[in-house]
C-alpha atoms as a PDB file:
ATOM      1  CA  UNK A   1     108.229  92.769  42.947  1.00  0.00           C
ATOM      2  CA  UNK A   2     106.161  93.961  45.911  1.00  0.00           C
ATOM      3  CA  UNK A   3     103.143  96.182  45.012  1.00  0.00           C
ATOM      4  CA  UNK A   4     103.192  99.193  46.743  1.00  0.00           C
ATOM      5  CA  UNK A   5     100.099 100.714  47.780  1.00  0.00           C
ATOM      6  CA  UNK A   6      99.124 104.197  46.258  1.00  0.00           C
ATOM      7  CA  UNK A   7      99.937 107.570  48.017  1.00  0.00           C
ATOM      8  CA  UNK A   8      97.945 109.793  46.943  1.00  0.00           C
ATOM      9  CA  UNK A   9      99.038 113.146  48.636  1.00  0.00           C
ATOM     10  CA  UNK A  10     102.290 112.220  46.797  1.00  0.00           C
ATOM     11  CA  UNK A  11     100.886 111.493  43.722  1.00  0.00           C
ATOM     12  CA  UNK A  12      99.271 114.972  43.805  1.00  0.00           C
ATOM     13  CA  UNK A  13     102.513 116.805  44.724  1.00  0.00           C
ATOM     14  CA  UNK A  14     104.321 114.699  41.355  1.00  0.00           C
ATOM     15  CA  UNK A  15     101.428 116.376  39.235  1.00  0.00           C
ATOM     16  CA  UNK A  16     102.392 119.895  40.253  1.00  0.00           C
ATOM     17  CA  UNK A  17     105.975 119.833  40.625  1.00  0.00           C
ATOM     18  CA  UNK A  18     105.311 118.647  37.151  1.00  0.00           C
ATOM     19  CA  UNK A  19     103.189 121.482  36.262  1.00  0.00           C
ATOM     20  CA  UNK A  20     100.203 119.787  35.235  1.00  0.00           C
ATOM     21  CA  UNK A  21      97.976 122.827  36.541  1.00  0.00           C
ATOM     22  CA  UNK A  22      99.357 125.706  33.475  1.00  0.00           C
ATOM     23  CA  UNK A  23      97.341 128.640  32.973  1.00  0.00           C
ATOM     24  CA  UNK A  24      96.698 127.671  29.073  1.00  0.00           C
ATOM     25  CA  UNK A  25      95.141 124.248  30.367  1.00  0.00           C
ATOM     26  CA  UNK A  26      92.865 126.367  32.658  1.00  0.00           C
ATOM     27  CA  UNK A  27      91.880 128.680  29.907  1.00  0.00           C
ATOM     28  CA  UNK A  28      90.900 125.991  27.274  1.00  0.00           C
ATOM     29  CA  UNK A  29      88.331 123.994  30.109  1.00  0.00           C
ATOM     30  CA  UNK A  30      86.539 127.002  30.556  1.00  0.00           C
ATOM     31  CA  UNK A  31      86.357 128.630  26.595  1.00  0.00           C
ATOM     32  CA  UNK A  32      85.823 124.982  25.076  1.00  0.00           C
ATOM     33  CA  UNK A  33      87.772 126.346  22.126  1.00  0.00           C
ATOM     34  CA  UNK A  34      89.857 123.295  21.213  1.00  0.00           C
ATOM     35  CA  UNK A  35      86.982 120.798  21.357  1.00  0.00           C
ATOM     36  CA  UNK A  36      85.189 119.480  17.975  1.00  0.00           C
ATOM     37  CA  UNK A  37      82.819 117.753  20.104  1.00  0.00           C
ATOM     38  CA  UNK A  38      79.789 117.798  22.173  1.00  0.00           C
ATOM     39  CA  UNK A  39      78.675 116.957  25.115  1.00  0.00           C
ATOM     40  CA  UNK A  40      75.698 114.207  25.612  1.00  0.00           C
ATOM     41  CA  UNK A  41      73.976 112.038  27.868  1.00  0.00           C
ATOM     42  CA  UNK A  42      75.174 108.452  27.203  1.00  0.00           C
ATOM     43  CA  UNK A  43      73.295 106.127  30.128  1.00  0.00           C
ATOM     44  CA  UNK A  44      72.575 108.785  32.288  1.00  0.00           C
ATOM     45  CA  UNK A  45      76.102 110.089  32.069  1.00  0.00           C
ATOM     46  CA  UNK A  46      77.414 112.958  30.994  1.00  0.00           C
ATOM     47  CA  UNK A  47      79.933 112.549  27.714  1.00  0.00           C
ATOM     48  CA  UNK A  48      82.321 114.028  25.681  1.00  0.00           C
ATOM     49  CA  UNK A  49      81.529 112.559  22.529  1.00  0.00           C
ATOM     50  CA  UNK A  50      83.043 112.854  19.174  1.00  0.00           C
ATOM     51  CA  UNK A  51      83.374 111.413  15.703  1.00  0.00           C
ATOM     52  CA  UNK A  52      81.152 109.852  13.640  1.00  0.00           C
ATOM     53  CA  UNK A  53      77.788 108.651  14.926  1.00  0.00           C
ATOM     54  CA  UNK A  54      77.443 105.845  12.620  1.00  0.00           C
ATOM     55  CA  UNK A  55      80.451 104.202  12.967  1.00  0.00           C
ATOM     56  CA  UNK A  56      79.962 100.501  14.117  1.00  0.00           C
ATOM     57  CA  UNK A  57      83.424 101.288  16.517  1.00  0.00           C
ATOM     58  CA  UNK A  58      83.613 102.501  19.415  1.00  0.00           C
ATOM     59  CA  UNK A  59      86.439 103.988  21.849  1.00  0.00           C
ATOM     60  CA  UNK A  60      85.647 104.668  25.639  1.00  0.00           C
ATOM     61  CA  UNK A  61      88.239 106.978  26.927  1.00  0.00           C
ATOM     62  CA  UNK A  62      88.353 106.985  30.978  1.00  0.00           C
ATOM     63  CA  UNK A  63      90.221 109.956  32.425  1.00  0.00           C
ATOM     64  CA  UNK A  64      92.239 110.798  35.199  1.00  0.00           C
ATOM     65  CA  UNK A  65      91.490 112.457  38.837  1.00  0.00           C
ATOM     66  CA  UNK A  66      90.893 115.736  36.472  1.00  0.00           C
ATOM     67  CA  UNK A  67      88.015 114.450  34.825  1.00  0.00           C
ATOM     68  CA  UNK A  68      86.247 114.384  31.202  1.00  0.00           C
ATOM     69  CA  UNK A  69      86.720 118.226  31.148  1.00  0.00           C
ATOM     70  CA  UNK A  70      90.621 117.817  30.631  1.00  0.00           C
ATOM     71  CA  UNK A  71      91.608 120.227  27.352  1.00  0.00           C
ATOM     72  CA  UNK A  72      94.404 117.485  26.438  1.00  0.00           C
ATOM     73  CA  UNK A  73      91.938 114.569  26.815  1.00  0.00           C
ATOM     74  CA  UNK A  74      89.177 115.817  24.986  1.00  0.00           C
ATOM     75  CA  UNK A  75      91.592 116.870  22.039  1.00  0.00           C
ATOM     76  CA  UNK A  76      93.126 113.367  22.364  1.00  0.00           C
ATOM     77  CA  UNK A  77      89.491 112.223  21.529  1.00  0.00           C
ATOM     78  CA  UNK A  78      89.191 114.409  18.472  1.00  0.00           C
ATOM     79  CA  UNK A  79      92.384 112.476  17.406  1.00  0.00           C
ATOM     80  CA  UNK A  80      91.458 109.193  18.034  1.00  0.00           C
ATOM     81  CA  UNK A  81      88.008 109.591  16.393  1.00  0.00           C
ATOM     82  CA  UNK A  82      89.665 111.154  13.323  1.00  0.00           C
ATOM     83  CA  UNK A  83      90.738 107.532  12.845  1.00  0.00           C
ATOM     84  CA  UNK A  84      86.708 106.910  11.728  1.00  0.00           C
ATOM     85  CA  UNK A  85      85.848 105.469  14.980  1.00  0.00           C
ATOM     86  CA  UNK A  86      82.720 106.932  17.663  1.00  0.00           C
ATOM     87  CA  UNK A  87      84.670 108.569  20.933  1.00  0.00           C
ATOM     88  CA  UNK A  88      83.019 108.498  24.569  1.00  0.00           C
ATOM     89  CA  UNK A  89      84.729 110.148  27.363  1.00  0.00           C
ATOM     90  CA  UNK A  90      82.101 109.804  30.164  1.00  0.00           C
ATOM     91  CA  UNK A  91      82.005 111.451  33.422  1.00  0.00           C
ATOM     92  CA  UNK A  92      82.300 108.887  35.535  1.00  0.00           C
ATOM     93  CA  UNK A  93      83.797 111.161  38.514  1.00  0.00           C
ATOM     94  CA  UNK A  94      80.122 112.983  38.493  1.00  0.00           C
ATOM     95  CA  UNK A  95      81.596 116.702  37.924  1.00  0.00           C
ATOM     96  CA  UNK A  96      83.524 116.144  41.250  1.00  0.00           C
ATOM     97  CA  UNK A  97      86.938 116.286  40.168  1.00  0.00           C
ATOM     98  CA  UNK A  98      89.840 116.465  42.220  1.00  0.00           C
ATOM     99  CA  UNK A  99      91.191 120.394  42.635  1.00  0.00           C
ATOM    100  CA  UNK A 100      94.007 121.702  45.096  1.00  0.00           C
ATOM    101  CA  UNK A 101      90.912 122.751  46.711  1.00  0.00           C
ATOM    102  CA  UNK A 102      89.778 119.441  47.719  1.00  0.00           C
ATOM    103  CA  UNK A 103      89.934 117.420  50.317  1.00  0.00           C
ATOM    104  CA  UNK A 104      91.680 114.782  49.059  1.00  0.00           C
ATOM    105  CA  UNK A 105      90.913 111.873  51.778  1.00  0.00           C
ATOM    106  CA  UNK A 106      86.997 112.221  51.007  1.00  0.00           C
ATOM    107  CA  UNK A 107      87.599 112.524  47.696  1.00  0.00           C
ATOM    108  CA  UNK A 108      89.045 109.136  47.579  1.00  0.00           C
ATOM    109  CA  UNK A 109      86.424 107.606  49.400  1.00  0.00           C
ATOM    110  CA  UNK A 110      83.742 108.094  47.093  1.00  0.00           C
ATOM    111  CA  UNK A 111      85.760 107.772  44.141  1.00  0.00           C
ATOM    112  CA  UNK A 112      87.654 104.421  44.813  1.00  0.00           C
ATOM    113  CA  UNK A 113      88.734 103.483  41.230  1.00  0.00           C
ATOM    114  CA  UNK A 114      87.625  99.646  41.707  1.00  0.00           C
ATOM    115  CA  UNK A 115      83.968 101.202  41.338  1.00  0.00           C
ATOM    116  CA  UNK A 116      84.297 102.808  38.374  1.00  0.00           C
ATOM    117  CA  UNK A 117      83.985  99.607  36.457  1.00  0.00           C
ATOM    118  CA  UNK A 118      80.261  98.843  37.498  1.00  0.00           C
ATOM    119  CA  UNK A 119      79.538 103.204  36.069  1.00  0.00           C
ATOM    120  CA  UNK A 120      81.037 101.845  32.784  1.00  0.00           C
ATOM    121  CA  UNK A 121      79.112  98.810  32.261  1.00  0.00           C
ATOM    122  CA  UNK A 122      76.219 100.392  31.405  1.00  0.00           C
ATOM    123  CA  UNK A 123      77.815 102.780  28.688  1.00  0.00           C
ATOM    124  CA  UNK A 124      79.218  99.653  27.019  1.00  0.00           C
ATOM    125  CA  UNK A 125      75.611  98.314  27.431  1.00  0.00           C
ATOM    126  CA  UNK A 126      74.026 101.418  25.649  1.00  0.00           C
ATOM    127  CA  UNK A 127      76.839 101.455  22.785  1.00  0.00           C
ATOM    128  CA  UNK A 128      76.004  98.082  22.220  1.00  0.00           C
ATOM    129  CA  UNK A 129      72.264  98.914  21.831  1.00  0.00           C
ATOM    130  CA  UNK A 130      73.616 101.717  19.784  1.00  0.00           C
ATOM    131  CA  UNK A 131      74.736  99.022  17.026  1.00  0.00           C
ATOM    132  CA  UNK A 132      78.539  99.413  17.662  1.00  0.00           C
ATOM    133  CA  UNK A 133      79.557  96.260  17.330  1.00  0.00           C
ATOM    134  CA  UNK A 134      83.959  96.540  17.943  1.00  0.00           C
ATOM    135  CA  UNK A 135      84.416  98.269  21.364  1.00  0.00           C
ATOM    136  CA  UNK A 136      88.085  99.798  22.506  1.00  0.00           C
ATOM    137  CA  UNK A 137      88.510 101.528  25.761  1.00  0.00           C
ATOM    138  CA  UNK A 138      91.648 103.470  26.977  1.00  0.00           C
ATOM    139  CA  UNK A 139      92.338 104.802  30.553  1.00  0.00           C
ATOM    140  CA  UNK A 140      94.865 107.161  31.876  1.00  0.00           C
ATOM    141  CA  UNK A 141      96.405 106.887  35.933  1.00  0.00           C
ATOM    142  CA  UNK A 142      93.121 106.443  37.478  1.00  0.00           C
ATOM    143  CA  UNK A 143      90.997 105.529  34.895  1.00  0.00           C
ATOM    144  CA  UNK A 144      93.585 102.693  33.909  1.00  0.00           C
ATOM    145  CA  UNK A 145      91.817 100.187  36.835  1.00  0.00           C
ATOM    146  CA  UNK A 146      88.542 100.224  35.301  1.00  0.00           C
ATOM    147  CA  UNK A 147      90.198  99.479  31.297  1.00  0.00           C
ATOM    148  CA  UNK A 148      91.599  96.660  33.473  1.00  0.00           C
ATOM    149  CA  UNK A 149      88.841  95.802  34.963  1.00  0.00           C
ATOM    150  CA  UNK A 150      86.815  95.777  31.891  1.00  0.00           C
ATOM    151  CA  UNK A 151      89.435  93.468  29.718  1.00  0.00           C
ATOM    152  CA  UNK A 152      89.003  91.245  32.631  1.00  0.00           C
ATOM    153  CA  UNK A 153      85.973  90.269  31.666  1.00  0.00           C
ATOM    154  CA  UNK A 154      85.677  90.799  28.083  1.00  0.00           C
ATOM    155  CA  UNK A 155      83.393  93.763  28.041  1.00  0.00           C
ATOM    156  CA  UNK A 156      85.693  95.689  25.426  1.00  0.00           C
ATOM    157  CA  UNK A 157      87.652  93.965  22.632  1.00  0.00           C
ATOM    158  CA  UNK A 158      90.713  96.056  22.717  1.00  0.00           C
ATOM    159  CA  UNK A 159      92.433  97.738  25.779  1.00  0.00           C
ATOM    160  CA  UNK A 160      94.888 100.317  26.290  1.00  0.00           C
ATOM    161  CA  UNK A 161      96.393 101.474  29.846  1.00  0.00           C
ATOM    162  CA  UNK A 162      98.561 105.173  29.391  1.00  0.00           C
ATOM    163  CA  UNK A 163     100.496 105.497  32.816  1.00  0.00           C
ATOM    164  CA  UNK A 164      98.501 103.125  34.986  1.00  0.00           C
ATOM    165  CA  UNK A 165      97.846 103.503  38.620  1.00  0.00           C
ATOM    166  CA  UNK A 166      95.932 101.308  40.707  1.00  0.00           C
ATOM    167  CA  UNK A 167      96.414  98.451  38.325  1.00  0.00           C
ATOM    168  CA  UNK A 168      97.683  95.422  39.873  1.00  0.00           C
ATOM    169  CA  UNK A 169      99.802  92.147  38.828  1.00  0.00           C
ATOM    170  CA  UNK A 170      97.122  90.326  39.385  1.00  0.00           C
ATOM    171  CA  UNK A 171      94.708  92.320  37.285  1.00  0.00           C
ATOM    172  CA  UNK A 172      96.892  91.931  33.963  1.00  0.00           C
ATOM    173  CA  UNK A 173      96.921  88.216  34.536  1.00  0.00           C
ATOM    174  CA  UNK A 174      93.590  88.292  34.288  1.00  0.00           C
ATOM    175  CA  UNK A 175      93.028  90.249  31.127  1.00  0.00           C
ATOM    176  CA  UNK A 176      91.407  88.319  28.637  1.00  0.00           C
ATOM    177  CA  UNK A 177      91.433  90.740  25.376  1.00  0.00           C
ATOM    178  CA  UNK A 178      94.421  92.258  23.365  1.00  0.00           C
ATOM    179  CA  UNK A 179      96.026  95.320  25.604  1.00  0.00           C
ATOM    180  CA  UNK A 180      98.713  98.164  25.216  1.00  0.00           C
ATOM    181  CA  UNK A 181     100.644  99.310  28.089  1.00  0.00           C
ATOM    182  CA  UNK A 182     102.238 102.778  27.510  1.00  0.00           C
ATOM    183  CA  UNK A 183     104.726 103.740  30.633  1.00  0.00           C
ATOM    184  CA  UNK A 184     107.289 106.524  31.583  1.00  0.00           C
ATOM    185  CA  UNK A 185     110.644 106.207  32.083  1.00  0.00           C
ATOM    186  CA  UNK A 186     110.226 108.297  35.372  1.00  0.00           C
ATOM    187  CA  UNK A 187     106.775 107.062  37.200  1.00  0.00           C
ATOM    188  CA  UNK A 188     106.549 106.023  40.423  1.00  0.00           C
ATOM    189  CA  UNK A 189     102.913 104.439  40.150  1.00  0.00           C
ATOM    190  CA  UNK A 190     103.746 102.458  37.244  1.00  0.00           C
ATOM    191  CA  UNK A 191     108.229 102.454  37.201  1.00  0.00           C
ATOM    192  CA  UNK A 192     109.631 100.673  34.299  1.00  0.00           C
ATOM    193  CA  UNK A 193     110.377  97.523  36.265  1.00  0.00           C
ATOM    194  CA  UNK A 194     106.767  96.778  37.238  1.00  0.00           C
ATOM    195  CA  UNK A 195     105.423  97.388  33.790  1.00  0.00           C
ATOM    196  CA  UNK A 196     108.161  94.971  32.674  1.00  0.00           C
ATOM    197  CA  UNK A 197     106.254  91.938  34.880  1.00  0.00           C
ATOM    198  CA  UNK A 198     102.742  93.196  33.347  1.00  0.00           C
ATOM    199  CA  UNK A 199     104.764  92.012  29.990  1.00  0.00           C
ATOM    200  CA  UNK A 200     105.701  89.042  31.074  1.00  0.00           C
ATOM    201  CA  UNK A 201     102.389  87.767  32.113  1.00  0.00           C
ATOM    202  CA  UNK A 202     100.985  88.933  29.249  1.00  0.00           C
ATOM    203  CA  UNK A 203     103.469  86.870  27.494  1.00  0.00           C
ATOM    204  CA  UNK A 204     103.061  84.034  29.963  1.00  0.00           C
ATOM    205  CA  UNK A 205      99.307  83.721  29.499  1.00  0.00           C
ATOM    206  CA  UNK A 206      99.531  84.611  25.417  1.00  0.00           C
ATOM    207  CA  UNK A 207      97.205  87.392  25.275  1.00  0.00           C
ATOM    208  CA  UNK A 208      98.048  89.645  22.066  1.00  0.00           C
ATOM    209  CA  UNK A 209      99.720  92.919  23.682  1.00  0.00           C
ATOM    210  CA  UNK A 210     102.119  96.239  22.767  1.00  0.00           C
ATOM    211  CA  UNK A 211     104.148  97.232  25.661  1.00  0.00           C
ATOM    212  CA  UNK A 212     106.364 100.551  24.964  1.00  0.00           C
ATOM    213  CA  UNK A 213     107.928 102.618  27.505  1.00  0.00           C
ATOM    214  CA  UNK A 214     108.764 106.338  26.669  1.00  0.00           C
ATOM    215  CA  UNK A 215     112.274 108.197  27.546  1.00  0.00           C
ATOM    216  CA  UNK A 216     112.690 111.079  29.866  1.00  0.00           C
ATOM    217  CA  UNK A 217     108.867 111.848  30.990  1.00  0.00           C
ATOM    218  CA  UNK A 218     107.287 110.818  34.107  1.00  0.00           C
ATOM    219  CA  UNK A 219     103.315 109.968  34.770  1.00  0.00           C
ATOM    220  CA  UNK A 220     100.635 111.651  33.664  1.00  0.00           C
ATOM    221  CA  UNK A 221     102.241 113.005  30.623  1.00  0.00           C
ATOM    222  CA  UNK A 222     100.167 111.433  27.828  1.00  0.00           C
ATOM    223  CA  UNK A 223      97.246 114.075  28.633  1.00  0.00           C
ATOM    224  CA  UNK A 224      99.067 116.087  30.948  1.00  0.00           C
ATOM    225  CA  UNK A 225     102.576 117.349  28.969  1.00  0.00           C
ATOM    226  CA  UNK A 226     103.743 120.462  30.210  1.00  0.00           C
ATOM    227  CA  UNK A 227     103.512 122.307  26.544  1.00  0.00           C
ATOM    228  CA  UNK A 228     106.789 124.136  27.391  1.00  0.00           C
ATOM    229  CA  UNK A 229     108.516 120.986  27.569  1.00  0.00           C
ATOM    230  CA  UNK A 230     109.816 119.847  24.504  1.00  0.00           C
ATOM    231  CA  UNK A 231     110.610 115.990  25.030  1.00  0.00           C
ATOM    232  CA  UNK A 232     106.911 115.649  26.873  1.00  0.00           C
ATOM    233  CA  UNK A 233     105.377 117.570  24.129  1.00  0.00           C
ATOM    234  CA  UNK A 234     107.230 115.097  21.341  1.00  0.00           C
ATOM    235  CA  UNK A 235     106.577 111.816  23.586  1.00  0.00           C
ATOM    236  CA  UNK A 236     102.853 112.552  24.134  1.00  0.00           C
ATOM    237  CA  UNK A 237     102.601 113.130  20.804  1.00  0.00           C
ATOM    238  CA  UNK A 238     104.135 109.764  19.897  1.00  0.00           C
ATOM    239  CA  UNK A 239     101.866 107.849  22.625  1.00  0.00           C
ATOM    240  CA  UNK A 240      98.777 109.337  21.303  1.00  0.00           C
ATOM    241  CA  UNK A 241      99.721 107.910  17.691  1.00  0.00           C
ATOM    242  CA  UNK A 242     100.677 105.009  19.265  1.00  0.00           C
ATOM    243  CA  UNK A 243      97.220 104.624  20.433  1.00  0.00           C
ATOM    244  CA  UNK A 244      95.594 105.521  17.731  1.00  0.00           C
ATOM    245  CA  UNK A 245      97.877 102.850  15.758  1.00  0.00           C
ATOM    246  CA  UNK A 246      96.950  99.882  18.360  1.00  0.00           C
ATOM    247  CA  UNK A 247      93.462 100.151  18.204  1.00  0.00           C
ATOM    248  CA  UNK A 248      93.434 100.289  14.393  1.00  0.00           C
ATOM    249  CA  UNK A 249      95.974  97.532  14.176  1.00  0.00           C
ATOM    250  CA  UNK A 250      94.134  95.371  16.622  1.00  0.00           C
ATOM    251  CA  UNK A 251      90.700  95.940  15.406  1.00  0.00           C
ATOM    252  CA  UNK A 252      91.962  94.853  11.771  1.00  0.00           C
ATOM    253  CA  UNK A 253      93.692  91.790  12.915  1.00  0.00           C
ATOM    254  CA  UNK A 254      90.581  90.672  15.859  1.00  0.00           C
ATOM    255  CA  UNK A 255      88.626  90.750  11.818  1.00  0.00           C
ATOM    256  CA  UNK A 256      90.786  88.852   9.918  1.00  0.00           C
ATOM    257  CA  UNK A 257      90.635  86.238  12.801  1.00  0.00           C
ATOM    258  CA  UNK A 258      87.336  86.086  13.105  1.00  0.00           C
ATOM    259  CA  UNK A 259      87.161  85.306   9.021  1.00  0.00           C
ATOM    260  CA  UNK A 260      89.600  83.096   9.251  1.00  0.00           C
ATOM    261  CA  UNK A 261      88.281  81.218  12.305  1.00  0.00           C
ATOM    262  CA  UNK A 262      84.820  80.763   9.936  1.00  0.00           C
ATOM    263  CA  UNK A 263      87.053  79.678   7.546  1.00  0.00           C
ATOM    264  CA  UNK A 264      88.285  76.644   9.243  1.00  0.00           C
ATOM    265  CA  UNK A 265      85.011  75.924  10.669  1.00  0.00           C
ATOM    266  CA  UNK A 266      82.975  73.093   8.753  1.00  0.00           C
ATOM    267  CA  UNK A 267      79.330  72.603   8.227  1.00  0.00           C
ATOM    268  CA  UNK A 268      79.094  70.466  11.430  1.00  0.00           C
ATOM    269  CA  UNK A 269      80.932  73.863  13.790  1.00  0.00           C
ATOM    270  CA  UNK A 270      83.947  71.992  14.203  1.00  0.00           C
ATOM    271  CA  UNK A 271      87.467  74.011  13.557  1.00  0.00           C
ATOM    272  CA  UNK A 272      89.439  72.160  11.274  1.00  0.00           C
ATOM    273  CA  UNK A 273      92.524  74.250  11.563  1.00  0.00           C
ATOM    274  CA  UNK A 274      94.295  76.894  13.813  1.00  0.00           C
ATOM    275  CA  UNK A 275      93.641  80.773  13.797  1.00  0.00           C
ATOM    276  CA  UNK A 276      95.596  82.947  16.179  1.00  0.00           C
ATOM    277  CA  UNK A 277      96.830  86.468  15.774  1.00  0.00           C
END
């Protein structure tokens, strides 16, 4: 399959023929109502950050075009840190967030989402100082290159992609740690059919993975579900648990491996039998 390159200006027209922008998403950025919570500097970058402090696992959420302010992300982040784990959603668009308002060709020029990897390097560096010692990440449409780009080279333990853009062929043949890939039935950036070859290499190159693609929504609607629409309101709510289920799942099994790969090591460091997940 031929990669297409992205078109933005389209992409944006998808989001609002989609209705992405709804008054009751606008309301809850600006109240803060539905977050539980707070905002902190994490390596000189402004975070959402919830859950519980002392947890030794942590989950680096990367968002969208929209940014860390996103109602729906930041409650997704409550979720996921419900689950006992320490949730980061950094800024790593700066407070400059894409708005109709915008112009969008200069906005893509200093937020080309190839970059955003190097920004996140130094969060996983300061979590790591923190003490956590399991580290997840998840990214949604734009923030799905730098996930990649992270399992790439082993910076995180666990990966999740949620409607990918940017993210090529050749970036999941490169992934190196256990990933999820959750698609739409209906998304140009990421259609079925090219999220079907991210499986297969995936399979090809036996990295542990949980591919699922949802019925009758399009991209973007993990965090951006028009809450009108009842089959995007009952498929985001799905993917989010779905989430939530692959990093636990994951994080359990990468454990058990790791005991049983000291388990089959002898007193000389050499394996003496065959650990895989």
């Amino acid at each position: 399959m031929t990669e297409k390159k992205t078109d933005w200006r389209k992409e944006i027209t998808i989001i609002q023929q989609n209705s992405y922008h709804n008054s009751s998403q606008t309301e809850a950025i600006s109240s803060g109502e539905e977050d539980g919570g707070e905002v902190l500097q994490i390596a000189s970058l402004s975070s959402y950050v919830s859950g519980n402090p002392d947890s030794i696992t942590a989950i680096i959420l990367v968002s969208d075009i929209f940014g860390f302010e996103a109602p729906k992300l930041r409650q997704l982040a409550d979720k996921v840190a419900a689950a006992g784990y320490y949730v980061l959603v950094p800024d790593f668009l700066f407070g400059d967030y894409w708005t109709p308002e915008t112009q969008l060709d200069d906005w893509t020029k200093k937020h080309a989402p190839e970059q955003t990897v190097e920004f996140a390097k130094p969060v996983v560096q300061a979590l790591k100082e923190k003490g956590i010692s399991k580290l997840g990440s998840a990214g949604f449409c734009w923030g799905a290159k730098a996930v990649a780009d992270l399992a790439k080279e082993a910076e995180i333990q666990v990966a999740a992609l949620l409607h990918p853009n940017f993210v090529t062929l050749d970036d999941i043949k490169g992934v190196k740690v256990p990933i999820a890939i959750l698609g739409a039935e209906f998304d140009e950036f990421s259609p079925p059919e090219l999220v079907k070859e991210f499986e297969a290499a995936l399979v090809a190159n036996e990295v542990y993975h949980f591919v699922k693609i949802y019925p009758g929504v399009g991209h973007g609607w993990a965090i951006r579900y028009n809450d009108d629409n009842p089959t995007e309101v009952k498929s985001a709510k799905e993917a989010q648990q779905d989430l939530v289920d692959w990093f636990g799942k994951t994080f359990k099994d990468l454990t058990l491996l790791e005991n049983c790969y000291y388990s089959h090591v002898n007193s000389r460091g050499k394996s003496v039998g065959k650990c895989s997940l």
